[in-house]
C-alpha atoms as a PDB file:
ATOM      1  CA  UNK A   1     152.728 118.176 186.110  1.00  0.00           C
ATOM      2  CA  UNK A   2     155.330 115.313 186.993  1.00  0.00           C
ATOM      3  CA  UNK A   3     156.582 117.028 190.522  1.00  0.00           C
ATOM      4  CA  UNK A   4     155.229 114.120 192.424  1.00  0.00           C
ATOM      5  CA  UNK A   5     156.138 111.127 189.834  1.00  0.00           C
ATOM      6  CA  UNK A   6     160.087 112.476 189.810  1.00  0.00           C
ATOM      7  CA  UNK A   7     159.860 113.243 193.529  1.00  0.00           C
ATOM      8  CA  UNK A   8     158.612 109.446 194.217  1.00  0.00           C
ATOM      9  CA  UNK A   9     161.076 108.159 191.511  1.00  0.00           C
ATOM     10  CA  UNK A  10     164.382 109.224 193.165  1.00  0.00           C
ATOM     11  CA  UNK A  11     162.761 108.314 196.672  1.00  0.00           C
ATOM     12  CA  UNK A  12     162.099 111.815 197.850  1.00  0.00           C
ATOM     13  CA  UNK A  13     159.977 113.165 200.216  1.00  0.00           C
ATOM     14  CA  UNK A  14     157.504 116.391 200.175  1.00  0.00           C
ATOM     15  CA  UNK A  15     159.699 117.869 202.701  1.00  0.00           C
ATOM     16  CA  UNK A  16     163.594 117.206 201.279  1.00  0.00           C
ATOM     17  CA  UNK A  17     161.741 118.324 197.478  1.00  0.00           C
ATOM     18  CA  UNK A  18     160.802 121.235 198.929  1.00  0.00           C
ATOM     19  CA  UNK A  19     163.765 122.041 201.512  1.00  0.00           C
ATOM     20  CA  UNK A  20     166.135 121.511 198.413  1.00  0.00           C
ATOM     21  CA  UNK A  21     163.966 124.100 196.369  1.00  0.00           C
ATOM     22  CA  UNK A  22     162.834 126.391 199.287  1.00  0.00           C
ATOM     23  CA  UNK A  23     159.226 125.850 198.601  1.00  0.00           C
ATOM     24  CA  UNK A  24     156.979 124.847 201.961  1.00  0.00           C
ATOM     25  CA  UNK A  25     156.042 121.120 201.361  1.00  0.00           C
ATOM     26  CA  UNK A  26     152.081 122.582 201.649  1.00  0.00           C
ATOM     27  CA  UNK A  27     153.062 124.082 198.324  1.00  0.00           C
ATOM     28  CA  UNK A  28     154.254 121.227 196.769  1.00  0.00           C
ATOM     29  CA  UNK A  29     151.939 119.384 197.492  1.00  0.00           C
ATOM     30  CA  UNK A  30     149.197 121.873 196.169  1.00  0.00           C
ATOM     31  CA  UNK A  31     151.480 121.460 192.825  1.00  0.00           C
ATOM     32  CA  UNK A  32     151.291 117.907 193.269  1.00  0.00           C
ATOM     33  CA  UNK A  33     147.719 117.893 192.811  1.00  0.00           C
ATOM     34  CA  UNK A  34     147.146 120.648 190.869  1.00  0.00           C
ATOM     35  CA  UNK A  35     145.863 122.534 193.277  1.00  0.00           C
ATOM     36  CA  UNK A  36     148.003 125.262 192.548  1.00  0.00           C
ATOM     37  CA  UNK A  37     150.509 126.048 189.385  1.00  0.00           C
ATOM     38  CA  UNK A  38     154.008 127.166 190.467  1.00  0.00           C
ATOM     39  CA  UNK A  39     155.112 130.408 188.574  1.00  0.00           C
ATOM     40  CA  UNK A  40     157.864 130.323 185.855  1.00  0.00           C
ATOM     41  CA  UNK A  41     160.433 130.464 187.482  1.00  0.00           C
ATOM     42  CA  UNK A  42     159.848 128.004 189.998  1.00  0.00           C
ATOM     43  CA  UNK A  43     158.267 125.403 187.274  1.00  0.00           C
ATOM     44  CA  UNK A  44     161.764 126.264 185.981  1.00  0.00           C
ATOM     45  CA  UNK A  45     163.787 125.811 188.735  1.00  0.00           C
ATOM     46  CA  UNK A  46     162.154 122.301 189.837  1.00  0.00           C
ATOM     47  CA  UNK A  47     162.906 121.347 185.959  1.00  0.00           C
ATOM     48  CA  UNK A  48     166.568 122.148 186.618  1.00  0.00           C
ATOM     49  CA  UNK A  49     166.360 120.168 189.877  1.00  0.00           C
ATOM     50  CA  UNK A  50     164.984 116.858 188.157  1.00  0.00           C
ATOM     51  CA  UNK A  51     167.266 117.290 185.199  1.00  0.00           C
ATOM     52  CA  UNK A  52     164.372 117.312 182.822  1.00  0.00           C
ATOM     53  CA  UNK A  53     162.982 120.247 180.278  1.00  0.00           C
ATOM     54  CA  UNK A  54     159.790 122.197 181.420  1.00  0.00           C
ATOM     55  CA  UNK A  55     157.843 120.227 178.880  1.00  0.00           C
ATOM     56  CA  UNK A  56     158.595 117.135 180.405  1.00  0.00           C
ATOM     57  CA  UNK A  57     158.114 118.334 183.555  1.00  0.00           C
ATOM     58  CA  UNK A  58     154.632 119.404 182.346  1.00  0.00           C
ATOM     59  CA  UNK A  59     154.375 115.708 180.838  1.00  0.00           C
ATOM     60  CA  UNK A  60     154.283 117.150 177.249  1.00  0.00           C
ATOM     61  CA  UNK A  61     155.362 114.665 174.963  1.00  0.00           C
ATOM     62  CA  UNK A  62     158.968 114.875 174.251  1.00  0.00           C
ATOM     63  CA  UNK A  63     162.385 113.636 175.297  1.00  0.00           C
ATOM     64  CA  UNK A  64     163.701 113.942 178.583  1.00  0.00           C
ATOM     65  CA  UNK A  65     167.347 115.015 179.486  1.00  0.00           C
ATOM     66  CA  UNK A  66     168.921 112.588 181.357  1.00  0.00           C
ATOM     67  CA  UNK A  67     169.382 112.741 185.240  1.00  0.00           C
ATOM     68  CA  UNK A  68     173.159 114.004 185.622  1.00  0.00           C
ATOM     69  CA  UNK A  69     174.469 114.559 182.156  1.00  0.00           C
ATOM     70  CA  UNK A  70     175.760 117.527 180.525  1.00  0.00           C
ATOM     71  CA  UNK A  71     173.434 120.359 178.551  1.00  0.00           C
ATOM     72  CA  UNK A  72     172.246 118.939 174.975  1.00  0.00           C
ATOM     73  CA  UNK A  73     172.322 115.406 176.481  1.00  0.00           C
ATOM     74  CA  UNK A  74     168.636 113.264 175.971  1.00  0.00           C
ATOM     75  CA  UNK A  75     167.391 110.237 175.721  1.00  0.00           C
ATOM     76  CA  UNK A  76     166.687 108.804 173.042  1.00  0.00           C
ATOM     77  CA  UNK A  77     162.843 107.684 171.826  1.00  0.00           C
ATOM     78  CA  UNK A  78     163.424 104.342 173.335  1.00  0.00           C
ATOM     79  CA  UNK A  79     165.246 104.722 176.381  1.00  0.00           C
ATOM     80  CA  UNK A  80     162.256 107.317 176.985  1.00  0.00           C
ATOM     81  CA  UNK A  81     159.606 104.750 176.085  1.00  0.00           C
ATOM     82  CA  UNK A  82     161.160 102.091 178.517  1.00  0.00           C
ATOM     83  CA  UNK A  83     161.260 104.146 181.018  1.00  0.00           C
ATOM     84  CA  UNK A  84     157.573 104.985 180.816  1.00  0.00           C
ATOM     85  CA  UNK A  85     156.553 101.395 179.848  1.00  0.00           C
ATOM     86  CA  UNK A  86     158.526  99.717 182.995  1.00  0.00           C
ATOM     87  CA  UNK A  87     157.158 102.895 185.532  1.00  0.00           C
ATOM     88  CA  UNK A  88     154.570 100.138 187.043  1.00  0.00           C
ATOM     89  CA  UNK A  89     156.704  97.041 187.423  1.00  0.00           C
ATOM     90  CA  UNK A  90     158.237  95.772 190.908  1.00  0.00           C
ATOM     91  CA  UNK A  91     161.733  95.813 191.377  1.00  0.00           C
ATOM     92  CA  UNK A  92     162.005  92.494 190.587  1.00  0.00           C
ATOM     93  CA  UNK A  93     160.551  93.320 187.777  1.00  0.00           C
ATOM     94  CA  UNK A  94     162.761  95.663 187.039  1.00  0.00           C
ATOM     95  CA  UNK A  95     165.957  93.496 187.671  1.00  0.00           C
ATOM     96  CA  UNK A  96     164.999  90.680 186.274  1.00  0.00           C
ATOM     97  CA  UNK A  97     164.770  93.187 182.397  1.00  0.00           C
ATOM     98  CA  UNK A  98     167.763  95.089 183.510  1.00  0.00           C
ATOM     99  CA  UNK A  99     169.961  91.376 183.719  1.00  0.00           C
ATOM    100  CA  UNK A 100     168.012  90.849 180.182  1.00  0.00           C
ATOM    101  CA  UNK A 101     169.437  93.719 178.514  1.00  0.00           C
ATOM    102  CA  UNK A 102     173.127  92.884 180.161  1.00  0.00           C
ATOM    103  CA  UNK A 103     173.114  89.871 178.059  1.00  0.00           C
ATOM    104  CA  UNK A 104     171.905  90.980 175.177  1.00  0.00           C
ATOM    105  CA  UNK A 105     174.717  93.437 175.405  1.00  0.00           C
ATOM    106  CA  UNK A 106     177.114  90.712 176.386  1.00  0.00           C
ATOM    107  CA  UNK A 107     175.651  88.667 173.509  1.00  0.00           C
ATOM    108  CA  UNK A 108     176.407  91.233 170.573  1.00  0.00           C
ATOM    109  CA  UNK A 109     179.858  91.829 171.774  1.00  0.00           C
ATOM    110  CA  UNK A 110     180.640  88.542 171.900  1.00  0.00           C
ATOM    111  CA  UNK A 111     179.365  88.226 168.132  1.00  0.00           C
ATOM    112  CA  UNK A 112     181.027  91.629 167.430  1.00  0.00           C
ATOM    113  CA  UNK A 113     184.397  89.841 168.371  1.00  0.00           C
ATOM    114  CA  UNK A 114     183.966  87.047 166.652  1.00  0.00           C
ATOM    115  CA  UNK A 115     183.600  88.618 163.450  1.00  0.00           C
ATOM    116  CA  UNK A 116     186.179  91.164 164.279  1.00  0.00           C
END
């Protein structure tokens, strides 16, 4: 399961996870390290929590919903393959290939309106 990898990745703790959920932070951490296997309904509900389908949650292969958007809405094969291909870099890292992708966006619709 992906409990503790979403947890860490929005900068929560055991105990706000499991406040938020009403699960005793014990438990979640049993999840955590598979331990212990949360019923159905709970594997559910964390799911809902993250914003993410069970089978992500399970870390089946698959495509992720993304964090705040409407039913239906997922990311697409790439955004999902960046976002597992950047999980180990610093934020430096990470800032220095967001500003990348800014100006390549900048680039193409700066070409866009040229040719427009």
């Amino acid at each position: 399961m992906r409990i503790k990898e979403l947890r860490e990745a929005r900068g929560l703790l055991q105990k706000d996870l499991g406040r938020a959920l009403d699960i005793a932070a014990n438990t979640l951490s049993q999840y955590e390290n598979g331990k212990r296997e949360p019923d159905l309904e709970t594997t559910q509900r964390i799911a809902d929590f993250f914003g993410v389908s069970v089978d992500c949650l399970l870390g089946r292969e698959g495509r992720e919903k993304a964090p705040g958007a409407g039913e239906g809405v997922t990311l697409d094969s790439f955004t999902y393959a960046m976002q597992e291909e950047t999980r180990d870099l610093t934020e430096m890292d990470k800032q220095i290939l967001l500003s990348m992708a800014r100006q390549l966006n900048d680039a193409r619709k700066r070409r866009d309106g040229e040719s427009g």
